[in-house]
N, C-alpha and C. Protein backbone atom coordinates (compact mmCIF):
# COMPACT_ATOMS: atom_id res chain seq x y z
N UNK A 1 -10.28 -9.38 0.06
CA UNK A 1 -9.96 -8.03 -0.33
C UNK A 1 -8.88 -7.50 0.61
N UNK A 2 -8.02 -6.87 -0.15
CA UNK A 2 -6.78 -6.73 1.00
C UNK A 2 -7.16 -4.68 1.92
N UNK A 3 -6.53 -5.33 2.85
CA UNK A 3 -6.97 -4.23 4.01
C UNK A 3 -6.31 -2.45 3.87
N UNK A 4 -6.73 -1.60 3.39
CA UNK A 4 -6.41 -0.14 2.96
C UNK A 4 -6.56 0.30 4.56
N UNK A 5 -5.17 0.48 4.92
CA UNK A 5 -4.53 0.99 5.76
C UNK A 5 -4.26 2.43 5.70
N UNK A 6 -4.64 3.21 4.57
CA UNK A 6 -4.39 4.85 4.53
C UNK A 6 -6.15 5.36 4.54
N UNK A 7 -6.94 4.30 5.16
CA UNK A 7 -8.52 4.48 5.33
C UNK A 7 -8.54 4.93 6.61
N UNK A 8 -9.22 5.73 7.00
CA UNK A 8 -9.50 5.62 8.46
C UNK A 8 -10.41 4.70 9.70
N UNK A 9 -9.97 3.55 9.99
CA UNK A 9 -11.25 2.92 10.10
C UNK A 9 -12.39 3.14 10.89
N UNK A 10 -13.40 3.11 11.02
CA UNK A 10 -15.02 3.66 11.56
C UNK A 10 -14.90 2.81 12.94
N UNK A 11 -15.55 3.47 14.18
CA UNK A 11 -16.01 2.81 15.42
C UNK A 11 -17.11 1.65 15.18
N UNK A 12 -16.88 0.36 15.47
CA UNK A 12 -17.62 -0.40 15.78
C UNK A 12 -18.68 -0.44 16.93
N UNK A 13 -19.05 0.50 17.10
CA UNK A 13 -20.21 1.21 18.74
C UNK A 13 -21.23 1.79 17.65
N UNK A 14 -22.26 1.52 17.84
CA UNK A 14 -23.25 2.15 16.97
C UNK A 14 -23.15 3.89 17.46
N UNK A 15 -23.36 4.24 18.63
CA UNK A 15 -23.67 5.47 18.73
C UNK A 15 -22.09 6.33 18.32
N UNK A 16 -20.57 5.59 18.55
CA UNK A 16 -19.41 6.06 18.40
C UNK A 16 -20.19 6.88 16.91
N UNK A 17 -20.09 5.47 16.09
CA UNK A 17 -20.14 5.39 14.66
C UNK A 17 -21.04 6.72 14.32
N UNK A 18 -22.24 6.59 14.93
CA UNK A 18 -23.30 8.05 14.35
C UNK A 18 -22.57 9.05 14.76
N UNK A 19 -21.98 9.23 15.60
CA UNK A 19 -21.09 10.82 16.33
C UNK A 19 -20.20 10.87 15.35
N UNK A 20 -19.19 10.28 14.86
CA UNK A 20 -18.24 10.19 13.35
C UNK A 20 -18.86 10.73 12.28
N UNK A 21 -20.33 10.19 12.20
CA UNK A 21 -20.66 10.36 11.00
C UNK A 21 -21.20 11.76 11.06
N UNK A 22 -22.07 12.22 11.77
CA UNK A 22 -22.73 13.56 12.23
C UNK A 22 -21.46 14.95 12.08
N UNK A 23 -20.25 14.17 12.77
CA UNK A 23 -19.12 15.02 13.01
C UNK A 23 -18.42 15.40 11.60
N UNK A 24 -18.59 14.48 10.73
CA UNK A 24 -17.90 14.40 9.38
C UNK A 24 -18.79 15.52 9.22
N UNK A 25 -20.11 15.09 9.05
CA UNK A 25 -21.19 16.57 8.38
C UNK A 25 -21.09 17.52 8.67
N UNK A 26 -21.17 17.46 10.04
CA UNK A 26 -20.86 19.09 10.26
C UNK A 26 -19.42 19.87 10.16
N UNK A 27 -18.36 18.80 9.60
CA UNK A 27 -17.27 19.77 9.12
C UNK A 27 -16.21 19.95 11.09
N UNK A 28 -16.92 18.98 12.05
CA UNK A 28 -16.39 19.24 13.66
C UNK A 28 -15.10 18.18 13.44
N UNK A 29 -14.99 16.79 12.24
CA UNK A 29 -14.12 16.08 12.53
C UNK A 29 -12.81 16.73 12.11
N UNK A 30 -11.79 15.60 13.33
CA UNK A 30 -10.01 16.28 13.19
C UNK A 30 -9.98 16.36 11.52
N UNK A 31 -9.08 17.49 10.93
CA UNK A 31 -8.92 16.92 9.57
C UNK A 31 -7.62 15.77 9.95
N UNK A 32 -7.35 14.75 8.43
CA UNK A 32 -6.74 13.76 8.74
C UNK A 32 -5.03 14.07 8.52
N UNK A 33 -4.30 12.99 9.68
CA UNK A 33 -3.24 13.61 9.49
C UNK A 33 -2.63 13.04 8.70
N UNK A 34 -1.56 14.51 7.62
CA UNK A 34 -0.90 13.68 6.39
C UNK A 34 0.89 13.60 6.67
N UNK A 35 1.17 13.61 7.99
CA UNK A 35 2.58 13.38 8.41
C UNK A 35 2.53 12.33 8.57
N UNK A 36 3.04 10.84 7.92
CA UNK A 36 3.22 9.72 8.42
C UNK A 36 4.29 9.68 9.12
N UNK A 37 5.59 10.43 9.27
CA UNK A 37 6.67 10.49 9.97
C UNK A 37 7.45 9.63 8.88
N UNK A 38 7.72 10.23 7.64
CA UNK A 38 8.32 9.33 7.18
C UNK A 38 9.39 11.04 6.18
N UNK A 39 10.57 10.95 6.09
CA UNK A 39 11.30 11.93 5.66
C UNK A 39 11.17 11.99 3.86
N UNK A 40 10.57 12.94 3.27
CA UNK A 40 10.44 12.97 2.09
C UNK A 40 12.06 12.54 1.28
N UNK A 41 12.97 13.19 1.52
CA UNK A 41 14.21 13.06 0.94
C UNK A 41 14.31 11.74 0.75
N UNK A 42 14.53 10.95 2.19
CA UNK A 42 14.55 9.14 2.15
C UNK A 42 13.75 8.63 1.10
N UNK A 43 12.17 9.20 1.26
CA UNK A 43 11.05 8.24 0.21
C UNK A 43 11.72 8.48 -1.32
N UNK A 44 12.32 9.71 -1.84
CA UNK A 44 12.50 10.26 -2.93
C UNK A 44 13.25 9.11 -3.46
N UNK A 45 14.64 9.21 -2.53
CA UNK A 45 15.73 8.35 -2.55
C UNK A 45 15.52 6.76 -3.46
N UNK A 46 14.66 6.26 -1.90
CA UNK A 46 14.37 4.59 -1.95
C UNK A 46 13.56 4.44 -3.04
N UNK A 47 13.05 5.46 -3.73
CA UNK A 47 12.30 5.02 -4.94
C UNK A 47 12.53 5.08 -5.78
N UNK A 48 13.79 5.89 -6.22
CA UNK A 48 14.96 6.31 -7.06
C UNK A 48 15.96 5.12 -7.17
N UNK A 49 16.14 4.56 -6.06
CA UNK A 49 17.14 3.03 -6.32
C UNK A 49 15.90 1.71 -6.62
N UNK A 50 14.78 1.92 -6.03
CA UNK A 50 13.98 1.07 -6.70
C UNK A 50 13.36 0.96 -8.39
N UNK A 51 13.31 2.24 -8.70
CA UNK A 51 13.23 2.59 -9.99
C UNK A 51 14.28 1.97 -10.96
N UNK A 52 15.32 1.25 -10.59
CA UNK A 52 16.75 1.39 -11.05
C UNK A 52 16.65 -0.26 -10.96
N UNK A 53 16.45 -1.00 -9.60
CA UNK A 53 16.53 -2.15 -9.38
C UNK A 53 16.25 -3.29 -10.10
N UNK A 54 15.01 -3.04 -10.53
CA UNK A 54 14.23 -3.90 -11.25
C UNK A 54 14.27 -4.49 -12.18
N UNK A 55 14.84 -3.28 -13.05
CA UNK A 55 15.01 -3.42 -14.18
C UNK A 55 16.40 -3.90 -14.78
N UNK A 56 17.43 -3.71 -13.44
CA UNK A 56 19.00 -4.17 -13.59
C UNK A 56 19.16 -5.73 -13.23
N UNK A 57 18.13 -5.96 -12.59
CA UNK A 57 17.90 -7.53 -11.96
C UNK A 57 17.16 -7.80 -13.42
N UNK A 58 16.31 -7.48 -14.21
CA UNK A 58 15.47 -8.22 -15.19
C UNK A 58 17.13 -8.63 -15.86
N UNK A 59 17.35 -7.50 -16.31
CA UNK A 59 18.42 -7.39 -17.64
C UNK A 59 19.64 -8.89 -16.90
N UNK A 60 19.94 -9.07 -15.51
CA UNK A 60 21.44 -9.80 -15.42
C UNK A 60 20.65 -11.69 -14.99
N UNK A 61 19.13 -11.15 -15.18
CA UNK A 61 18.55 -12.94 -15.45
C UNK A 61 18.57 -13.30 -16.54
N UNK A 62 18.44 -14.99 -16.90
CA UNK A 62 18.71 -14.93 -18.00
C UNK A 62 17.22 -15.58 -18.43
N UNK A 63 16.68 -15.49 -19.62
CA UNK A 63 15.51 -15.96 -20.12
C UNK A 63 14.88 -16.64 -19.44
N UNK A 64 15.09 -18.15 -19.31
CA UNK A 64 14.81 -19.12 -18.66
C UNK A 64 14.78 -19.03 -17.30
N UNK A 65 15.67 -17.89 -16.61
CA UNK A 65 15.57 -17.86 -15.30
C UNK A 65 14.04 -16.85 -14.86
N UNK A 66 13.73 -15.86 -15.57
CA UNK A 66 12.93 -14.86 -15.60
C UNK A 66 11.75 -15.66 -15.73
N UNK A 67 11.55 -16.73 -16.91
CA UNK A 67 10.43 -17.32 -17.13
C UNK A 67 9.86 -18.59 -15.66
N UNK A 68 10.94 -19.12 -14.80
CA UNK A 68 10.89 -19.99 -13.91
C UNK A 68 10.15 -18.96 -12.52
N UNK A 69 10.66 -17.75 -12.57
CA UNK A 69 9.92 -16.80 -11.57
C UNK A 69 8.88 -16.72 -11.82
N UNK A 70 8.59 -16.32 -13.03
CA UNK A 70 7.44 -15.63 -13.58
C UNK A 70 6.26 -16.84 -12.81
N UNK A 71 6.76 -18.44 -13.44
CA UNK A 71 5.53 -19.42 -13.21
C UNK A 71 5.59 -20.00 -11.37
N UNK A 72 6.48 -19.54 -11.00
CA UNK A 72 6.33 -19.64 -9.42
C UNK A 72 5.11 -18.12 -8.95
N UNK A 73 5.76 -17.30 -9.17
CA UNK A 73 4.65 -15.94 -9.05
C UNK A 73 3.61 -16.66 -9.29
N UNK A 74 3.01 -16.65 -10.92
CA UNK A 74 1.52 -17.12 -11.33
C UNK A 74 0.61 -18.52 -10.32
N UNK A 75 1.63 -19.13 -10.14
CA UNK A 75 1.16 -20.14 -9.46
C UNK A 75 1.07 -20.10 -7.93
N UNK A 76 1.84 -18.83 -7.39
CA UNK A 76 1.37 -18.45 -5.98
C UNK A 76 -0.03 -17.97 -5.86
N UNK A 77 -0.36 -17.09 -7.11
CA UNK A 77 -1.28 -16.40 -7.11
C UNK A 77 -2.35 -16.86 -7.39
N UNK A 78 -2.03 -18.29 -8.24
CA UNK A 78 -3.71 -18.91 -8.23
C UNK A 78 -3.87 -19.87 -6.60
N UNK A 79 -2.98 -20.26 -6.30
CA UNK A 79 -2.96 -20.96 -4.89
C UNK A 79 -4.07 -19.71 -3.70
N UNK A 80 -3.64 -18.67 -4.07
CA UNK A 80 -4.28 -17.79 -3.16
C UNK A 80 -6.20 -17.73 -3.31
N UNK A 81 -6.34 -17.84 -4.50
CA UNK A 81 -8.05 -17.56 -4.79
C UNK A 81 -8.71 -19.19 -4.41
């Protein structure tokens, strides 16, 4: 299962862990922070030329080339399980 990095992860200390959890309840934990330090304009941007990319790379492969990716992909992906 791949690792969710926008989770916060829990103390491995039993008593840490109950103080987290107690702290959540009572509403005492930090709230979480949603500044990753990352500039909205940039994210807007890079996802705006990625939006664009993909689909300009599908269109200038040609059939056969698209289909040779495709079975390298599929076949990475069963190698993995």
């Amino acid at each position: 299962m791949p690792v969710r990095s926008s989770k916060k992860k829990r103390p491995r200390d039993v008593n840490q862990l109950a103080k987290a959890i107690v702290d959540a309840a009572t509403g005492e934990a930090e709230p979480p922070q949603t500044d990753d330090g990352k500039n909205a304009a940039a994210v807007t941007l890079g996802r705006m030329g990625g939006k664009k990319g993909g689909p300009a790379r599908a269109k200038k492969l040609s059939k056969k080339r698209r289909s040779e990716i495709a079975k390298k992909a599929a076949a990475a992906r069963w190698q993995k399980s």
